[in-house]
PDB file of N, CA and C in Angstrom:
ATOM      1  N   UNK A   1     -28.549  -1.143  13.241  1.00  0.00           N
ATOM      2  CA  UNK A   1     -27.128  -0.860  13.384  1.00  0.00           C
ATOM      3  C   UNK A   1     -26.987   0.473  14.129  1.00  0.00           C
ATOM      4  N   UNK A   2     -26.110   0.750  15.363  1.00  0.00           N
ATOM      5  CA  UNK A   2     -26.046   1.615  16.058  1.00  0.00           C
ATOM      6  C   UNK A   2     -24.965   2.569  14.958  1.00  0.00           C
ATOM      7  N   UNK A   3     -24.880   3.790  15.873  1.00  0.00           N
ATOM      8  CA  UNK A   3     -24.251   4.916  14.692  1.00  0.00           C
ATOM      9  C   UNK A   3     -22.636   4.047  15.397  1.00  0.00           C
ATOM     10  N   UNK A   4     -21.810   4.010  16.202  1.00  0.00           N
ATOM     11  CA  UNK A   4     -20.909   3.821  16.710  1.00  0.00           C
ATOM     12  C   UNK A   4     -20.686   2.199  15.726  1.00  0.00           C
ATOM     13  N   UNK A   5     -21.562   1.347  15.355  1.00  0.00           N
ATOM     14  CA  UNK A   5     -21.483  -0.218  14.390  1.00  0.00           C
ATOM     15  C   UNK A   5     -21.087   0.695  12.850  1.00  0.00           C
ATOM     16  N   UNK A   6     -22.009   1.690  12.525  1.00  0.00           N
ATOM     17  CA  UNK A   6     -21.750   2.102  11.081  1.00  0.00           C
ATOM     18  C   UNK A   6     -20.242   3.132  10.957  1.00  0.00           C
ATOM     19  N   UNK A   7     -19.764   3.432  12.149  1.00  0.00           N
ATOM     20  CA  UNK A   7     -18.715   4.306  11.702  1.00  0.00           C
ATOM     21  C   UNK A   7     -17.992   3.202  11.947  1.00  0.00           C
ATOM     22  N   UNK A   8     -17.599   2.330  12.483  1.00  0.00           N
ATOM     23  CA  UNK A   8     -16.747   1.395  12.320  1.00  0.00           C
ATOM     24  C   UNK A   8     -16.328   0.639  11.090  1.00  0.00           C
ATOM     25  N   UNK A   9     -17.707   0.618  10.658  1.00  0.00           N
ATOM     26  CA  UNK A   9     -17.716   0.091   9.176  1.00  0.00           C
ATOM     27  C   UNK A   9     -17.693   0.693   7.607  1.00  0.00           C
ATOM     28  N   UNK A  10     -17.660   2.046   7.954  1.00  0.00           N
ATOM     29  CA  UNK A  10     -17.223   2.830   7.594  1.00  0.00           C
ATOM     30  C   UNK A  10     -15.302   3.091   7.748  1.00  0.00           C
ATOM     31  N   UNK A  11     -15.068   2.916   8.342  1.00  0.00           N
ATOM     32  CA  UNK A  11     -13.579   3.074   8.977  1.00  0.00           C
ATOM     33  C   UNK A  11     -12.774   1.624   8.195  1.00  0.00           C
ATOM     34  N   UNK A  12     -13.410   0.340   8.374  1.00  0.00           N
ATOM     35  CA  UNK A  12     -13.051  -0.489   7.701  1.00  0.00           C
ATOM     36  C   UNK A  12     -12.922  -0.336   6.556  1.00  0.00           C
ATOM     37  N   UNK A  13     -14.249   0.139   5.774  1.00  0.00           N
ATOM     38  CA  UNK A  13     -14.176  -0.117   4.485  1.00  0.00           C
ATOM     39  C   UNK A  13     -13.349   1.006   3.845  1.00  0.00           C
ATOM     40  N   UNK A  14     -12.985   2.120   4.460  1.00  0.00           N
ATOM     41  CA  UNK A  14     -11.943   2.979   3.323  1.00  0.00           C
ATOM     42  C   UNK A  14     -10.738   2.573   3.884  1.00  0.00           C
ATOM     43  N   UNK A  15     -10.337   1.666   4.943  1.00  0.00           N
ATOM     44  CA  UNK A  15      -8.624   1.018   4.937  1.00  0.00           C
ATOM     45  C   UNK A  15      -8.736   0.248   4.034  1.00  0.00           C
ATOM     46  N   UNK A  16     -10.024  -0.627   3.832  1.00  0.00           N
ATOM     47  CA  UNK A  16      -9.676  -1.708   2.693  1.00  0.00           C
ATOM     48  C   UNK A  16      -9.477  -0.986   1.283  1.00  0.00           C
ATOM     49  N   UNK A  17     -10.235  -0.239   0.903  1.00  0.00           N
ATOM     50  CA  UNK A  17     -10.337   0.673  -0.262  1.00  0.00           C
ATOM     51  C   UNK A  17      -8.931   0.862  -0.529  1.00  0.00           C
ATOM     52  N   UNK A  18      -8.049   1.663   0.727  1.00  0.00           N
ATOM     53  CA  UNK A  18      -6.969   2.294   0.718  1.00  0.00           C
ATOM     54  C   UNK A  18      -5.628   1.235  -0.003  1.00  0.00           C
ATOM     55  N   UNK A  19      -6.404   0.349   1.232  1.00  0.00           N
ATOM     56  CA  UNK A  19      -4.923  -1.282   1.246  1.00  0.00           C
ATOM     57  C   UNK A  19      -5.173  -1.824  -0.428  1.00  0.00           C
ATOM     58  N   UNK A  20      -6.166  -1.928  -0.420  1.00  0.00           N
ATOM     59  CA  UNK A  20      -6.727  -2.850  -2.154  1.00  0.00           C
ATOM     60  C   UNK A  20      -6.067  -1.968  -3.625  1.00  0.00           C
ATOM     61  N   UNK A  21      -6.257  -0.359  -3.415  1.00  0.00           N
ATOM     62  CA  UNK A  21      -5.628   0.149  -4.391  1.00  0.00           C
ATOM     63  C   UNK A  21      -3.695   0.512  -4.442  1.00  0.00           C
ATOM     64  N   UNK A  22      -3.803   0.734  -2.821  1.00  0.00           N
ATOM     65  CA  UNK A  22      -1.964   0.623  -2.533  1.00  0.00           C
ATOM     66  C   UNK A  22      -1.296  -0.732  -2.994  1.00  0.00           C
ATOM     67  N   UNK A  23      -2.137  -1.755  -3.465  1.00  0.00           N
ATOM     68  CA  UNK A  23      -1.823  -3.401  -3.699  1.00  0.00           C
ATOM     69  C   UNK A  23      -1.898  -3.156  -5.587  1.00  0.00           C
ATOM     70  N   UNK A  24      -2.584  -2.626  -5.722  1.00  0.00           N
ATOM     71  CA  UNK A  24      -2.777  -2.801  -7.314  1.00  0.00           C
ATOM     72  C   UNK A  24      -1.623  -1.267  -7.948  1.00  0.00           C
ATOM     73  N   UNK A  25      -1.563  -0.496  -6.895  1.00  0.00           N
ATOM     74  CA  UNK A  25      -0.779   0.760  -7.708  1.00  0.00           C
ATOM     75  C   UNK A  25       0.930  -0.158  -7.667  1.00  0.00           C
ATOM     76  N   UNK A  26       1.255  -0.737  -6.403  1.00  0.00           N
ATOM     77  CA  UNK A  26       2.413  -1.257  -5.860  1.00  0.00           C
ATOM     78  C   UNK A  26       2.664  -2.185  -6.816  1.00  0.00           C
ATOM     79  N   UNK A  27       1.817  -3.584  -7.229  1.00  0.00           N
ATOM     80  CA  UNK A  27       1.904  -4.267  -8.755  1.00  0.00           C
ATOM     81  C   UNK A  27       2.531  -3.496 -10.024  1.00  0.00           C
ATOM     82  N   UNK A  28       1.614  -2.880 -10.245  1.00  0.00           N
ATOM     83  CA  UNK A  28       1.710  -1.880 -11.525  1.00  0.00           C
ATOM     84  C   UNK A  28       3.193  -1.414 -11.773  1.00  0.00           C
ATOM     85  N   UNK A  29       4.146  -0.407 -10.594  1.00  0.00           N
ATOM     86  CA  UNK A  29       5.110   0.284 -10.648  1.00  0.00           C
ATOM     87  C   UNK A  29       6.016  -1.053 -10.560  1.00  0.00           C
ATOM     88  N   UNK A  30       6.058  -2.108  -9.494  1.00  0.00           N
ATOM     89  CA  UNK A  30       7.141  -3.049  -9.742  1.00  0.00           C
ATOM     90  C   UNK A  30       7.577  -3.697 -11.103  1.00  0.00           C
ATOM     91  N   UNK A  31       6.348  -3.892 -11.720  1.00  0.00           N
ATOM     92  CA  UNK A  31       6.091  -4.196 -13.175  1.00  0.00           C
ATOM     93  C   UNK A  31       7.466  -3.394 -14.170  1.00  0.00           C
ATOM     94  N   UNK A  32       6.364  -2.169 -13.781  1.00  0.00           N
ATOM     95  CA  UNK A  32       7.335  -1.025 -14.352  1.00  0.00           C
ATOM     96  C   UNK A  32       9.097  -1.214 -14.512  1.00  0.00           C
ATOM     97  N   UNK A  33       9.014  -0.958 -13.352  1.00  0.00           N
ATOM     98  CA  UNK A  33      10.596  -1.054 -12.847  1.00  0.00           C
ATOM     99  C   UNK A  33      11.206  -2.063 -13.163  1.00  0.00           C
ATOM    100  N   UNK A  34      10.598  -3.163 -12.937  1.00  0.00           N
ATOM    101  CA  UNK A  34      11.582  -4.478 -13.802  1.00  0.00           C
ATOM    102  C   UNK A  34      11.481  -4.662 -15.296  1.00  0.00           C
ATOM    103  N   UNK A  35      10.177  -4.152 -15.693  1.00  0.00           N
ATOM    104  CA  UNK A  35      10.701  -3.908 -17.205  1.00  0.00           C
ATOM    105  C   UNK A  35      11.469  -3.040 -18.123  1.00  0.00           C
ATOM    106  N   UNK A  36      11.437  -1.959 -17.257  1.00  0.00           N
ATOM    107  CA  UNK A  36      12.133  -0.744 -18.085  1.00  0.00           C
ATOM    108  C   UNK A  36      14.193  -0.810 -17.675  1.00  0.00           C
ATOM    109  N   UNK A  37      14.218  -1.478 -16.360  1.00  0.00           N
ATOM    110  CA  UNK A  37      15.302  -1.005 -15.925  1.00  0.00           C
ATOM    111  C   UNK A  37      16.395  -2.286 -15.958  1.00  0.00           C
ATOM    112  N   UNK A  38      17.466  -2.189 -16.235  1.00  0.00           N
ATOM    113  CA  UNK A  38      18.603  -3.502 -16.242  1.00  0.00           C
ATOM    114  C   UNK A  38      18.882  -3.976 -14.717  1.00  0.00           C
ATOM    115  N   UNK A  39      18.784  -5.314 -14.783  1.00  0.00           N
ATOM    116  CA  UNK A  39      19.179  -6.114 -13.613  1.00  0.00           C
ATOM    117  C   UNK A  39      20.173  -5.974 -13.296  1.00  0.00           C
ATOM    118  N   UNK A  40      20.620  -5.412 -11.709  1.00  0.00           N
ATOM    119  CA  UNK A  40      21.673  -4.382 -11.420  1.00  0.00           C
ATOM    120  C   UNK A  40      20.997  -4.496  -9.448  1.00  0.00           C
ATOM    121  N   UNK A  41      22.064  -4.251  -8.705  1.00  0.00           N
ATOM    122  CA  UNK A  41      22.627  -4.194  -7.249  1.00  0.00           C
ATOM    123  C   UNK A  41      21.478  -2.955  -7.161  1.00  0.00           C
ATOM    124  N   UNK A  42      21.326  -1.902  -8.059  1.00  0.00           N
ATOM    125  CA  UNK A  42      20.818  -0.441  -7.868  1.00  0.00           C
ATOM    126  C   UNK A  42      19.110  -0.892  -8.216  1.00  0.00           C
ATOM    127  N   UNK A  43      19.004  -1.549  -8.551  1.00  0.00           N
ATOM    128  CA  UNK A  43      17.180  -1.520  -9.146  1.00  0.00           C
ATOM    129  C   UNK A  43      16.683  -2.730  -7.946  1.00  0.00           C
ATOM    130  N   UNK A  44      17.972  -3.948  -7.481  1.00  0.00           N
ATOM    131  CA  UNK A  44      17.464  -4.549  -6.778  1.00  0.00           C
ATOM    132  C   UNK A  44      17.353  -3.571  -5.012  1.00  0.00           C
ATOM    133  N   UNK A  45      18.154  -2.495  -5.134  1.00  0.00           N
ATOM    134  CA  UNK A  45      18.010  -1.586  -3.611  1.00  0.00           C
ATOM    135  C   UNK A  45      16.760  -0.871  -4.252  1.00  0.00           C
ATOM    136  N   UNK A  46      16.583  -0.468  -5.206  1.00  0.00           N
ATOM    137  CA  UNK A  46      14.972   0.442  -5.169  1.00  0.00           C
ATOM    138  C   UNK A  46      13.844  -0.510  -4.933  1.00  0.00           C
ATOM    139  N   UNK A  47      13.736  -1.768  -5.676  1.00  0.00           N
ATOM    140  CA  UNK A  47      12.659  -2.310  -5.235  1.00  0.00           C
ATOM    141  C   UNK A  47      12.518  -2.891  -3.893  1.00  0.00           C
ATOM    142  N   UNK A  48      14.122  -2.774  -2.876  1.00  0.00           N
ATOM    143  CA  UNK A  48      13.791  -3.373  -1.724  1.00  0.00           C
ATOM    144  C   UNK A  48      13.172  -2.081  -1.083  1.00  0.00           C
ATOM    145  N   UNK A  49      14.031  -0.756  -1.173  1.00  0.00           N
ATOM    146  CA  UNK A  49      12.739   0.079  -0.475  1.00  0.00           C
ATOM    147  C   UNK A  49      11.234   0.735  -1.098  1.00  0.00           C
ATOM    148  N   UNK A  50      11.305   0.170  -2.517  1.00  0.00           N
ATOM    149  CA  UNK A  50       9.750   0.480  -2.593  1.00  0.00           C
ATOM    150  C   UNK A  50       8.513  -0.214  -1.332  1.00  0.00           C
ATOM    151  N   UNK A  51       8.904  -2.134  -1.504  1.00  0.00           N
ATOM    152  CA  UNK A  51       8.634  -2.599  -0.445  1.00  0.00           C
ATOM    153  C   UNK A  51       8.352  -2.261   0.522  1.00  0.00           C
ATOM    154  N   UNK A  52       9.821  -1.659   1.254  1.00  0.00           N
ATOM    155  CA  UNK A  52       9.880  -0.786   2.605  1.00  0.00           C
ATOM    156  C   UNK A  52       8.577   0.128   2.531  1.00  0.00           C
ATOM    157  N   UNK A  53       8.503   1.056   1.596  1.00  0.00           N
ATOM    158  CA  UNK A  53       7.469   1.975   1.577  1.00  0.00           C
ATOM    159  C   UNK A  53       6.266   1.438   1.712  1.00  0.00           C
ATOM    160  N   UNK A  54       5.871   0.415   1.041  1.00  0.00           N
ATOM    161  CA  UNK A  54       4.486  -0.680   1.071  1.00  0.00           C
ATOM    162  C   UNK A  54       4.348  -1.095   2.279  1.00  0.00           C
ATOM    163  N   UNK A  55       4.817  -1.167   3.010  1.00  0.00           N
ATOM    164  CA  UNK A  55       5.049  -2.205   4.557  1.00  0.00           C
ATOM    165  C   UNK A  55       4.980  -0.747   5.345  1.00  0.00           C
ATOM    166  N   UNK A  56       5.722   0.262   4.940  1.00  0.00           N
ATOM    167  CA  UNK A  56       5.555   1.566   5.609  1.00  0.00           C
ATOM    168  C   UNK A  56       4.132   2.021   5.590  1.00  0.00           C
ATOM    169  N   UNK A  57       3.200   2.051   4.418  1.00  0.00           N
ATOM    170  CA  UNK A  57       2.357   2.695   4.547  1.00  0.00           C
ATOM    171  C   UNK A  57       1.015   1.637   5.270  1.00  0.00           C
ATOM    172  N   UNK A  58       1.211   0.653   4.753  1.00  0.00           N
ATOM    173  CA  UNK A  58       0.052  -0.536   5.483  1.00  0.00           C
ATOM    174  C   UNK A  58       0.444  -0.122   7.089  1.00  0.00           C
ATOM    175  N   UNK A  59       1.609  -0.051   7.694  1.00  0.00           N
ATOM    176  CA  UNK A  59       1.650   0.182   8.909  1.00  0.00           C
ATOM    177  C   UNK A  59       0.917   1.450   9.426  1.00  0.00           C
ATOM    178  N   UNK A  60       1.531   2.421   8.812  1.00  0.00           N
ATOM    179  CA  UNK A  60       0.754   4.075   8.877  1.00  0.00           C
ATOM    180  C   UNK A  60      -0.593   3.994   8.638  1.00  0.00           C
ATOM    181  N   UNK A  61      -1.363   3.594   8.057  1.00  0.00           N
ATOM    182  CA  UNK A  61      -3.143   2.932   8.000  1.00  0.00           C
ATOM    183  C   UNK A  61      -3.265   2.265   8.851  1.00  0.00           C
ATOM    184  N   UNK A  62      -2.229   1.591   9.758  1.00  0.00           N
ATOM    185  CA  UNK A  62      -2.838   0.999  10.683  1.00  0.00           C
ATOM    186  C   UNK A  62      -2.961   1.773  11.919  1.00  0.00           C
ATOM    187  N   UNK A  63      -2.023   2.248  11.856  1.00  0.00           N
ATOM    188  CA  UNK A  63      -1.840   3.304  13.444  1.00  0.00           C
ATOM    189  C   UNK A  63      -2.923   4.058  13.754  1.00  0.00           C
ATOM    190  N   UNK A  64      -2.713   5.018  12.287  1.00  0.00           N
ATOM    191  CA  UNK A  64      -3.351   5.899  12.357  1.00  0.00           C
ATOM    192  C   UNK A  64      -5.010   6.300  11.007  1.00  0.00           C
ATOM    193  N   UNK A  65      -5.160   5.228  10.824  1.00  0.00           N
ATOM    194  CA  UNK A  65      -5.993   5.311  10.122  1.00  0.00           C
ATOM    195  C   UNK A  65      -5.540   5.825   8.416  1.00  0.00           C
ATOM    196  N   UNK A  66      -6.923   6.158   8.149  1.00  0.00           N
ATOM    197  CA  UNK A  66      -7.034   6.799   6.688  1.00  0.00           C
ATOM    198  C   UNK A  66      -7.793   7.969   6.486  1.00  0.00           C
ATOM    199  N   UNK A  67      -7.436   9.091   5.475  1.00  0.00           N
ATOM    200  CA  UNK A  67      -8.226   9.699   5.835  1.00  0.00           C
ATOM    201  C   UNK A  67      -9.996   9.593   4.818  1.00  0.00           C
TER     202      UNK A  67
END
C-alpha cells in the first residue's frame, strides 16, 4: 500500500467514525425530544432543524473533511 492509498484510508475511516457516531448521537437526542416534550407546531420546528443540522454537518464532512 502506497503512503498516498493509506492516507486515503485513513481519511475514510475517521468520516465514517465521524458520520456513524453523528447517526447514533442524532437517534439518541430525537428520542429525547419526543419523549420529554408535548406534541406541538414548536417541537415539530426543532426537530425539523435538528435534521437541518444533521444534513448540515454530513455536508460540512463532506466538503471539507474531518478533523
Amino acid at each position: 500500500m502506497t503512503l498516498e492509498e493509506e492516507a486515503q484510508e485513513h481519511i475514510k475511516a475517521s468520516r465514517n467514525k465521524f458520520l456513524n457516531e453523528l447517526a447514533d448521537h442524532m437517534e439518541s437526542v430525537e428520542v429525547f425530544i419526543c419523549d420529554n416534550l408535548w406534541e406541538s407546531h414548536e417541537r415539530d420546528n426543532a426537530l425539523k432543524a435538528y435534521t437541518e443540522m444533521y444534513l448540515w454537518a454530513r455536508q460540512c464532512s463532506d466538503l471539507h473533511g474531518v478533523k
